[in-house]
Protein backbone atom coordinates (compact mmCIF):
# COMPACT_ATOMS: atom_id res chain seq x y z
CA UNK A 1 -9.82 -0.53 -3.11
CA UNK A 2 -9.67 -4.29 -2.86
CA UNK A 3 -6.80 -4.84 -1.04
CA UNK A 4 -5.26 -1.53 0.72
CA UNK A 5 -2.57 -3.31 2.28
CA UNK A 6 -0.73 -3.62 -0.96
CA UNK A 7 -1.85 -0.10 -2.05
CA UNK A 8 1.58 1.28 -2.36
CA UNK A 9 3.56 -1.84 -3.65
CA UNK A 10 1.00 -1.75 -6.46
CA UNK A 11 1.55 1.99 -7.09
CA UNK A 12 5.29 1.52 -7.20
CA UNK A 13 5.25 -1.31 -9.72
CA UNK A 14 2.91 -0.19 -12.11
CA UNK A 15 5.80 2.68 -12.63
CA UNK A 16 8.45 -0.11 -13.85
CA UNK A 17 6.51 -1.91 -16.51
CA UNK A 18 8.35 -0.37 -19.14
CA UNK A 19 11.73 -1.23 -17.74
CA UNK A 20 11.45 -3.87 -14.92
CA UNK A 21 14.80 -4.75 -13.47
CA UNK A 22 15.88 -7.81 -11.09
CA UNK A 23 15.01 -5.41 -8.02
CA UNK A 24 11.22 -4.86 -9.76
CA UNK A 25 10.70 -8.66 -10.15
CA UNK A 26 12.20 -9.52 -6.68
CA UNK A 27 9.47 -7.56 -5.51
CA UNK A 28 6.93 -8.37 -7.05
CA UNK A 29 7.37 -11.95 -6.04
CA UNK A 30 7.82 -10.73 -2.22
CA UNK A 31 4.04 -9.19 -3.00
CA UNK A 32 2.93 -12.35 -3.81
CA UNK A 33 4.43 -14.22 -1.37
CA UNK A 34 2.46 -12.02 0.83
CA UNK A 35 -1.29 -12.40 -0.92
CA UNK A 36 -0.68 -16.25 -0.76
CA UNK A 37 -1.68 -17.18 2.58
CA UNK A 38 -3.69 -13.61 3.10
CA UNK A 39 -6.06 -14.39 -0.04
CA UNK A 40 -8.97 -14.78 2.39
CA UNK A 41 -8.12 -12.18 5.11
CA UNK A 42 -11.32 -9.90 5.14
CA UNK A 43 -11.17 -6.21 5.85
CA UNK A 44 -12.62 -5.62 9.18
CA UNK A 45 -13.80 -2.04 10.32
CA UNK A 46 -14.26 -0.97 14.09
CA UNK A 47 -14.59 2.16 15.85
CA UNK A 48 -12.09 2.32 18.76
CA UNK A 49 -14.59 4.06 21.03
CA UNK A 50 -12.03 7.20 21.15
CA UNK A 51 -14.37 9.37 18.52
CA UNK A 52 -11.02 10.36 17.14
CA UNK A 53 -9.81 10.01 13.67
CA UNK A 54 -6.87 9.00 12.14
CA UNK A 55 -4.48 9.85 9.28
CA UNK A 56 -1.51 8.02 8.63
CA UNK A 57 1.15 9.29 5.89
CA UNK A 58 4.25 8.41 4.46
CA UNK A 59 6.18 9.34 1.41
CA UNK A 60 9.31 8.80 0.08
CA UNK A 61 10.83 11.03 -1.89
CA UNK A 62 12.76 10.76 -5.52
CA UNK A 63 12.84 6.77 -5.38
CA UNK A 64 12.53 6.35 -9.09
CA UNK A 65 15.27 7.23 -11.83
CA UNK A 66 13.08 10.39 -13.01
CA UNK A 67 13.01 11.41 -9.33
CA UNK A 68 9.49 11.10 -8.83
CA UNK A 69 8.20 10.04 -5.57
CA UNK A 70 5.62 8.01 -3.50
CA UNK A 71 2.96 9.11 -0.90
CA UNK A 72 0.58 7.13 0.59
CA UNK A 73 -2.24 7.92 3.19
CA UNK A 74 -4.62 5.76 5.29
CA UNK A 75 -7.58 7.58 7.04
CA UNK A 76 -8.50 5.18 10.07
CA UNK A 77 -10.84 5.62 12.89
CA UNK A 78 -10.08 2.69 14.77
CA UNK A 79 -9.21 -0.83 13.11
CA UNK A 80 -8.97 -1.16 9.32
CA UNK A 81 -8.65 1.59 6.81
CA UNK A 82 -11.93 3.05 5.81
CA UNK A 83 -9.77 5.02 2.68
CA UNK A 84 -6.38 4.33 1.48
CA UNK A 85 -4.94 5.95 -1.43
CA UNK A 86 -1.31 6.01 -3.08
C-alpha cells in the first residue's frame, strides 16, 4: 500500500460513493488537507532492536447506516508499518 497512514480513511470513503453526505465530503477534504504538506514524507522501516513484533488493531463497530463496521491492523516491528490492511 502506498500510503498506510490513510489506509482506513480510504476504506471508509470508498463505502459512501453512492450516497456522500456533508459529513463524507468534510472528510474527505480533512484527508487532503493532510496529504498536502505530507506528499513527500517517505515510509521509513527500522527494527527497534527489541526482536519483538507488533500488532496494532482497532475497529469500530456498526458506523455505517447498514451497520457494517471498520477494522484496521498494522503489523510493526519497530518504526513504520511493514503491513497495514483495512
Amino acid at each position: 500500500q502506498a500510503r498506510p497512514d490513510i489506509s482506513l480513511a480510504i476504506a471508509y470513503l470508498t463505502t459512501r460513493v453512492r450516497k456522500p453526505n456533508q459529513s463524507d465530503w468534510s472528510k474527505l477534504v480533512q484527508m487532503m488537507k493532510f496529504l498536502k504538506p505530507t506528499v513527500k514524507d517517505r515510509l521509513t522501516l527500522k527494527l527497534d532492536g527489541s526482536k519483538k513484533r507488533y500488532w496494532h488493531v482497532d475497529a469500530s463497530f456498526a458506523v455505517h447506516p447498514d451497520f457494517r463496521s471498520h477494522t484496521e491492523a498494522t503489523f510493526t516491528m519497530g518504526e513504520g508499518a511493514i503491513t497495514s490492511n483495512s
